[in-house]
N, C-alpha and C. Protein backbone atom coordinates (compact mmCIF):
# COMPACT_ATOMS: atom_id res chain seq x y z
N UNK A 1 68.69 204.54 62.91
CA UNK A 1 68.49 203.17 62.46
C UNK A 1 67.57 203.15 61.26
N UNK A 2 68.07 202.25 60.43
CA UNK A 2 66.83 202.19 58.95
C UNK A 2 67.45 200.66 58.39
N UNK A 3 66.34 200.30 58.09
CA UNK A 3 66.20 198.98 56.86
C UNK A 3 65.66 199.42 56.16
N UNK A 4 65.83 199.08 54.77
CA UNK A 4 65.74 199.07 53.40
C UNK A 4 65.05 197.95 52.62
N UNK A 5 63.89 197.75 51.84
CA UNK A 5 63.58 196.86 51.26
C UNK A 5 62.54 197.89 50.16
N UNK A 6 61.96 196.93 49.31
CA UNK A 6 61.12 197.52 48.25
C UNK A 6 59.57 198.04 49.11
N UNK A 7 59.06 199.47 49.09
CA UNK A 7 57.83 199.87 49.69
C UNK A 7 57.40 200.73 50.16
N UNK A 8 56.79 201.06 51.27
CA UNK A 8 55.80 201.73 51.90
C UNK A 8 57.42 202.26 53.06
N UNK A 9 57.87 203.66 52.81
CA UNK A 9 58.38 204.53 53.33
C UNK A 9 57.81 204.52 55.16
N UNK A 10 58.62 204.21 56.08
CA UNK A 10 57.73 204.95 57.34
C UNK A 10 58.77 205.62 58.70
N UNK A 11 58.74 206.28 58.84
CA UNK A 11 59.38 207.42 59.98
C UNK A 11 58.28 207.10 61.86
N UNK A 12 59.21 206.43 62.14
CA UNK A 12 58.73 206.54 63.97
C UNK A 12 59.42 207.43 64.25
N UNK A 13 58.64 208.46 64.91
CA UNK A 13 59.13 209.29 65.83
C UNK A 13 58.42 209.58 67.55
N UNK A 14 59.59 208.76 68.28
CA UNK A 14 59.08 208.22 69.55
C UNK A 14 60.27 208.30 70.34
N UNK A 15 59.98 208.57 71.85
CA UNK A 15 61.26 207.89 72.67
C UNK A 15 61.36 207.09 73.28
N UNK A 16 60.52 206.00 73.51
CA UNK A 16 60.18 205.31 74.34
C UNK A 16 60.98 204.00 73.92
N UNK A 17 62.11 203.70 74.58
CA UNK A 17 62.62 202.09 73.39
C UNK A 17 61.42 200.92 73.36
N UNK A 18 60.89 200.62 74.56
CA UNK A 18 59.84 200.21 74.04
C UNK A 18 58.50 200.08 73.07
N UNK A 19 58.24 200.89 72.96
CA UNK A 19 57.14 201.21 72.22
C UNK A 19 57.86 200.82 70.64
N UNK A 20 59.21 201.65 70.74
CA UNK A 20 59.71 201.67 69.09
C UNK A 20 59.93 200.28 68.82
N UNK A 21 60.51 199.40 69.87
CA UNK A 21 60.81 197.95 69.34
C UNK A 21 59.35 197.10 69.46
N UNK A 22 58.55 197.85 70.07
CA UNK A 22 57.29 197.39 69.31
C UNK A 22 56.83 197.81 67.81
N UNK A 23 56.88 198.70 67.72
CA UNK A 23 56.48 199.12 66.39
C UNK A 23 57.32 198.30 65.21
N UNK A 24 59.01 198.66 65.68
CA UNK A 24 59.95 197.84 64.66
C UNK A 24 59.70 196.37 64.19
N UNK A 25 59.20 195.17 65.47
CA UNK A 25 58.85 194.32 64.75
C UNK A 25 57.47 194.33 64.27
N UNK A 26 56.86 194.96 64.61
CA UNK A 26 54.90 194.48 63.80
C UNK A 26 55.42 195.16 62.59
N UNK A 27 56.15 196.33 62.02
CA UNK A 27 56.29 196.73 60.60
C UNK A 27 57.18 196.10 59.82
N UNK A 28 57.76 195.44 60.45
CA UNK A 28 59.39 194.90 59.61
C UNK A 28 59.29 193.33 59.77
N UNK A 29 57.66 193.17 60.18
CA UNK A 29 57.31 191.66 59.67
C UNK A 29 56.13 192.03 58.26
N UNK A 30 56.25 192.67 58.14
CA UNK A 30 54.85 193.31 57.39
C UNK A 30 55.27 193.13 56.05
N UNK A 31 54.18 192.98 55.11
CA UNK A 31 54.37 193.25 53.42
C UNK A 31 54.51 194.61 53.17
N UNK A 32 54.87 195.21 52.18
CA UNK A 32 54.56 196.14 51.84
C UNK A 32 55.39 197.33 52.69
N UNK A 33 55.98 196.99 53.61
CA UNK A 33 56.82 197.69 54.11
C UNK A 33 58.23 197.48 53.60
N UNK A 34 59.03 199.28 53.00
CA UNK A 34 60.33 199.06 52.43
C UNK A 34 61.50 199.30 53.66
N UNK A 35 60.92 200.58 54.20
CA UNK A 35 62.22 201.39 54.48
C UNK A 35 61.19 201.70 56.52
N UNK A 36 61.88 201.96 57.28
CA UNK A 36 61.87 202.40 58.13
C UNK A 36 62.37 202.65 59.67
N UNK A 37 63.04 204.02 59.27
CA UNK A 37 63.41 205.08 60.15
C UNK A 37 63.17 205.28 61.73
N UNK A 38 63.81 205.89 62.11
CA UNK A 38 63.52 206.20 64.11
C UNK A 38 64.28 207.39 64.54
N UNK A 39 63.45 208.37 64.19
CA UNK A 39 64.22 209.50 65.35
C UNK A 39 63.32 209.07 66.78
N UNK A 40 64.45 210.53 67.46
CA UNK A 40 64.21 210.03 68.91
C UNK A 40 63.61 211.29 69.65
N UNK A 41 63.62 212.59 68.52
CA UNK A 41 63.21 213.73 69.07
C UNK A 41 62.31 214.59 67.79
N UNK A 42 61.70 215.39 68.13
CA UNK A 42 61.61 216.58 67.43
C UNK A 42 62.01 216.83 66.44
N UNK A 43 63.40 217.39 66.46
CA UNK A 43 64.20 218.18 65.69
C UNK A 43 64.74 216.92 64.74
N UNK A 44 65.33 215.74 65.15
CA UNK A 44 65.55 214.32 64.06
C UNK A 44 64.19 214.19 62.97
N UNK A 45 63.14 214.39 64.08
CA UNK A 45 62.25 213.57 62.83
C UNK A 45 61.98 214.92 61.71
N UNK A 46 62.15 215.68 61.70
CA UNK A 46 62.36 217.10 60.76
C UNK A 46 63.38 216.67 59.66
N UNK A 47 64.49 216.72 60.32
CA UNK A 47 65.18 216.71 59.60
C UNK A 47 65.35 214.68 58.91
N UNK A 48 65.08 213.70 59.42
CA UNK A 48 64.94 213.01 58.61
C UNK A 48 63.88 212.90 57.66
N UNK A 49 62.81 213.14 58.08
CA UNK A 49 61.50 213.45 57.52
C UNK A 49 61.96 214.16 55.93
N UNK A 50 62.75 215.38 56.01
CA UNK A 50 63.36 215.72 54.54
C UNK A 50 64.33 214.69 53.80
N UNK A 51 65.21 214.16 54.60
CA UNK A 51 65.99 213.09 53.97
C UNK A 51 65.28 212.17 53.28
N UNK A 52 64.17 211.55 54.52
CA UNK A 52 63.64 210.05 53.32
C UNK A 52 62.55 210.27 52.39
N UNK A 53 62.12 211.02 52.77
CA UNK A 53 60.76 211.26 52.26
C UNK A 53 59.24 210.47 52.60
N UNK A 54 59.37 210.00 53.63
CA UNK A 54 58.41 209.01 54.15
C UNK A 54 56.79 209.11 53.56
N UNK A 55 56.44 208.16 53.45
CA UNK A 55 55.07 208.09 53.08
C UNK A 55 54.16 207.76 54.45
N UNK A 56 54.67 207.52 55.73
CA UNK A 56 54.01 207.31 57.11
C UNK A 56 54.99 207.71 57.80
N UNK A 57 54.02 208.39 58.67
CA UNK A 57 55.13 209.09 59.94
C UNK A 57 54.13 208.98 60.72
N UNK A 58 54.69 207.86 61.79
CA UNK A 58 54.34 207.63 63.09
C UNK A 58 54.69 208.51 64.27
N UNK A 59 53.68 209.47 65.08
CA UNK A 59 54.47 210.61 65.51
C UNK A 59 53.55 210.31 67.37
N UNK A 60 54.60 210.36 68.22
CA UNK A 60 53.77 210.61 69.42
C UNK A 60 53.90 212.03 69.91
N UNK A 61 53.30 212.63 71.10
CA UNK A 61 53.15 213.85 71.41
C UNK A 61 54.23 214.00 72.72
N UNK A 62 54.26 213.32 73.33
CA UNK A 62 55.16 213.81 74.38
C UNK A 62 56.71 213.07 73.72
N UNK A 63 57.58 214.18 72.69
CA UNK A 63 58.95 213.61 72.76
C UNK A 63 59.77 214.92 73.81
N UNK A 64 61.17 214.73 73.37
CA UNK A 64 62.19 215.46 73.63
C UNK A 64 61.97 216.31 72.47
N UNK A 65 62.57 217.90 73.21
CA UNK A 65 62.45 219.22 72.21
C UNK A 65 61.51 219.57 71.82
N UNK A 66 60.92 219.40 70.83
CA UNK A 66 59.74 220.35 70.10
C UNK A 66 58.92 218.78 70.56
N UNK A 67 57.62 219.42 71.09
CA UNK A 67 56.48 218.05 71.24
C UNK A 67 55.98 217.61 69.71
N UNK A 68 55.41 216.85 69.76
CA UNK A 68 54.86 215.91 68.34
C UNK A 68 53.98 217.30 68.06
N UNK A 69 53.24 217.81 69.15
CA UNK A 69 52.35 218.96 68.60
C UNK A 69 52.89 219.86 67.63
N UNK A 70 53.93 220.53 68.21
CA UNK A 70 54.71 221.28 67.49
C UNK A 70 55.33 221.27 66.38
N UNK A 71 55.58 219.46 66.17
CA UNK A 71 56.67 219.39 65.18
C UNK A 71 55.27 218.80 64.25
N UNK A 72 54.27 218.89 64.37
CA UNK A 72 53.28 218.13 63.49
C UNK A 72 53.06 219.03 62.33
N UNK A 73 52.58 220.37 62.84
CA UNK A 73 52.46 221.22 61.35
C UNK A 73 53.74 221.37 60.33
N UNK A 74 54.68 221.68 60.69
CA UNK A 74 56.00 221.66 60.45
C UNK A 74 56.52 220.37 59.69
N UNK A 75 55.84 219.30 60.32
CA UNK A 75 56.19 218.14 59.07
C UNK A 75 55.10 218.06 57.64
N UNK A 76 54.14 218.32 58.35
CA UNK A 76 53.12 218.77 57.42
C UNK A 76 53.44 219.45 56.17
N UNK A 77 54.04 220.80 56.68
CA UNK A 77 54.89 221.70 55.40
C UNK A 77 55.80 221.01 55.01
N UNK A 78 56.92 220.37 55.28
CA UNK A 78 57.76 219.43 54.37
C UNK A 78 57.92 218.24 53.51
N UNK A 79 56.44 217.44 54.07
CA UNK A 79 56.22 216.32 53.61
C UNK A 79 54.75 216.24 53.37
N UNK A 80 54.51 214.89 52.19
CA UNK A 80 53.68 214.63 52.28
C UNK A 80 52.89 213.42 52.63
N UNK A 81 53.41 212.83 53.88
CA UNK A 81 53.17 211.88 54.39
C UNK A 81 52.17 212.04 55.34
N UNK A 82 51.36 211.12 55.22
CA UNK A 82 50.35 210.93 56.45
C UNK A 82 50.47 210.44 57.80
N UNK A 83 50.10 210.98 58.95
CA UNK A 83 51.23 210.91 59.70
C UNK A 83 49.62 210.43 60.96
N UNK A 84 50.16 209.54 61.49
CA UNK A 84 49.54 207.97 62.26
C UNK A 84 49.88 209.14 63.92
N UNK A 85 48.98 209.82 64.26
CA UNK A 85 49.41 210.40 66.00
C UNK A 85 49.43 208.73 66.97
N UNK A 86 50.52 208.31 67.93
CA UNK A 86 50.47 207.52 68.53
C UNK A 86 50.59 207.72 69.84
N UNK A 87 49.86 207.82 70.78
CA UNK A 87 50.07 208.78 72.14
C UNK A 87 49.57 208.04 73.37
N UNK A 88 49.74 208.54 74.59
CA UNK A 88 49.05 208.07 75.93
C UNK A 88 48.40 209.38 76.14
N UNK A 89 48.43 210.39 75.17
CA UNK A 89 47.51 212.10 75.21
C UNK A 89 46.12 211.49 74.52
N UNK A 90 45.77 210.84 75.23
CA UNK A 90 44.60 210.25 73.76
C UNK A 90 42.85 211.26 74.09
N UNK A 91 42.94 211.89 74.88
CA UNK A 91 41.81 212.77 75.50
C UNK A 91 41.03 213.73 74.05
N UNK A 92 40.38 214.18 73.88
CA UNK A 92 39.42 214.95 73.05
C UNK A 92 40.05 216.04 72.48
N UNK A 93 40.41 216.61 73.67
CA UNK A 93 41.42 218.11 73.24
C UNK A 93 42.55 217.83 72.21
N UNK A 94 43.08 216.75 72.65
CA UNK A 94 44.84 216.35 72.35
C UNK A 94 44.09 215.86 70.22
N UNK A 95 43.37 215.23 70.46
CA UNK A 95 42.98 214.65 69.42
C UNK A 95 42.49 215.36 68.28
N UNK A 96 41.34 216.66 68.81
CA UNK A 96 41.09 217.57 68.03
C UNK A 96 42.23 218.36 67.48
N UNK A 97 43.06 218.74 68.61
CA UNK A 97 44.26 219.72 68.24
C UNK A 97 44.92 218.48 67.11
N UNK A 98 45.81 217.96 66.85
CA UNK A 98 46.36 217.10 66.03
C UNK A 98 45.61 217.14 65.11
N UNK A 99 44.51 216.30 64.61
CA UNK A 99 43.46 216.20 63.30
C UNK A 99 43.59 217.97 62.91
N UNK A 100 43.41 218.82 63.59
CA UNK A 100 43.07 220.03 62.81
C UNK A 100 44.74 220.55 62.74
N UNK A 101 45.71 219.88 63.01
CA UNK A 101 47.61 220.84 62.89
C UNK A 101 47.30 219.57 61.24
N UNK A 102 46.69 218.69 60.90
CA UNK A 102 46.83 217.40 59.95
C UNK A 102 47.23 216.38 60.34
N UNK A 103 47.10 215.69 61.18
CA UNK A 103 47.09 214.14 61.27
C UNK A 103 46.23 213.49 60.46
N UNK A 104 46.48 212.40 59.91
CA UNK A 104 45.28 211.72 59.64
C UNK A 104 44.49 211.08 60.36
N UNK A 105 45.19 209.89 61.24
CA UNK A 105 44.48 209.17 62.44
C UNK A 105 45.11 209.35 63.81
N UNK A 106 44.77 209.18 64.47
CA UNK A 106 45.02 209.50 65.98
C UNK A 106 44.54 207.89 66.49
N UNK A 107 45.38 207.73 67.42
CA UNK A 107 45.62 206.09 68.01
C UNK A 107 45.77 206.28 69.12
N UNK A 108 45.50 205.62 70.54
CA UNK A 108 46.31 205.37 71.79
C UNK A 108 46.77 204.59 71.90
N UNK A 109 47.79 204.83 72.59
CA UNK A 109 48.81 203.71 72.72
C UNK A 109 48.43 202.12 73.26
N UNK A 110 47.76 202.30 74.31
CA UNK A 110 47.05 201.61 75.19
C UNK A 110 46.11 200.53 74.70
N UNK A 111 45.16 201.09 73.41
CA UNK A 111 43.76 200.26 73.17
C UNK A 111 43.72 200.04 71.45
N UNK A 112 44.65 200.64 70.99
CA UNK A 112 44.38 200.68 69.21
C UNK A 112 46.00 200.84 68.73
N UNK A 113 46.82 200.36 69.65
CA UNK A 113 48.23 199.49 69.04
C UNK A 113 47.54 198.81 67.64
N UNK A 114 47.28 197.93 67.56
CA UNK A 114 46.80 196.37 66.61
C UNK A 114 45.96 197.30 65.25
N UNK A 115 45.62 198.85 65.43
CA UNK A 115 45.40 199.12 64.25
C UNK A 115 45.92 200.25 63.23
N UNK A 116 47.30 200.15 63.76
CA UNK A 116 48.29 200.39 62.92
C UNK A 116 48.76 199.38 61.76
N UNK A 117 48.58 198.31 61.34
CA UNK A 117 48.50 197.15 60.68
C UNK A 117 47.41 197.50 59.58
N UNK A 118 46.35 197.51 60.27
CA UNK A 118 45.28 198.22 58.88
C UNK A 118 45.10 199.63 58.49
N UNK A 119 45.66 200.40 59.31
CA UNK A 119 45.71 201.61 58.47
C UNK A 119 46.74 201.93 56.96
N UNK A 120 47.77 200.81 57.86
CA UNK A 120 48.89 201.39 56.87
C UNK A 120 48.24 200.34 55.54
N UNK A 121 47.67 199.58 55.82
CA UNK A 121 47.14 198.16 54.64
C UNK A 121 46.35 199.41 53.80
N UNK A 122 45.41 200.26 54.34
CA UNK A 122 44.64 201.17 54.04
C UNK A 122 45.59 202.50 53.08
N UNK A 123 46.12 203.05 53.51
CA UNK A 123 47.46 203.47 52.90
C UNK A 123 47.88 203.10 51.39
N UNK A 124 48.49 202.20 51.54
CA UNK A 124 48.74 201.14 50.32
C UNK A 124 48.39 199.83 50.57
N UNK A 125 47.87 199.79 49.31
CA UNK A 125 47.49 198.41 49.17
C UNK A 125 48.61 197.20 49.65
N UNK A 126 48.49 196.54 50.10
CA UNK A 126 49.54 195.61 50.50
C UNK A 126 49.19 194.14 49.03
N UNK A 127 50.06 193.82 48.02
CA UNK A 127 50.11 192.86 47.37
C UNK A 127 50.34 191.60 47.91
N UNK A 128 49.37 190.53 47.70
CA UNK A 128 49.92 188.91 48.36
C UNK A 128 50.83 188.16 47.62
């Protein structure tokens, strides 16, 4: 799935339909948002990740196939997008490991949903 408009590139990679049709509307009411993507595993968000070229990649840790862990350095080498960890792994360990494979921010799902909105504002500037 992808919409298209003028902006800020972003790649969810999640399985949860919930979570994603959360994410889909808070970004696709948003300024500054053009384009954004939904794999459902691992190995999709790789290989879309080369297709679009995303400038945000929303990545959780527990998918199908390769975990977000795994596929985190690996997107790292292909892209240069900053990539938002979104997880219910939200513990010390889980967090350190991610920030040091390159995440930029690390989120739980649970308590810091609502600041995905200002990171990405943070990101690019959003124009009024």
């Amino acid at each position: 799935m992808k919409i298209t408009k003028k902006g800020l590139k972003i790649l969810i990679v999640e399985d949860s339909l919930l979570i994603v049709k959360r994410l889909w509307s808070l970004l696709s009411d948003m300024d500054g948002v053009s384009t954004i993507a939904h794999a459902k595993d691992g190995n999709e968000a790789i290989l879309l990740a080369m297709e679009l070229n995303p400038d945000v990649i929303i990545l959780d840790i527990k998918i199908p196939g390769k975990s977000g862990v795994e596929v985190l350095p690996e997107l790292k080498t292909k892209s240069y997008a900053k990539v938002i960890m979104l997880t219910n792994y939200s513990d010390a360990y889980y967090k350190n490991l991610c920030m040091k494979l390159g995440a930029e921010y690390f989120l739980d799902k649970s308590n810091e949903f609502e600041k995905i909105n200002e990171i990405l504002m943070s990101i690019v500037p959003i124009e009024q």
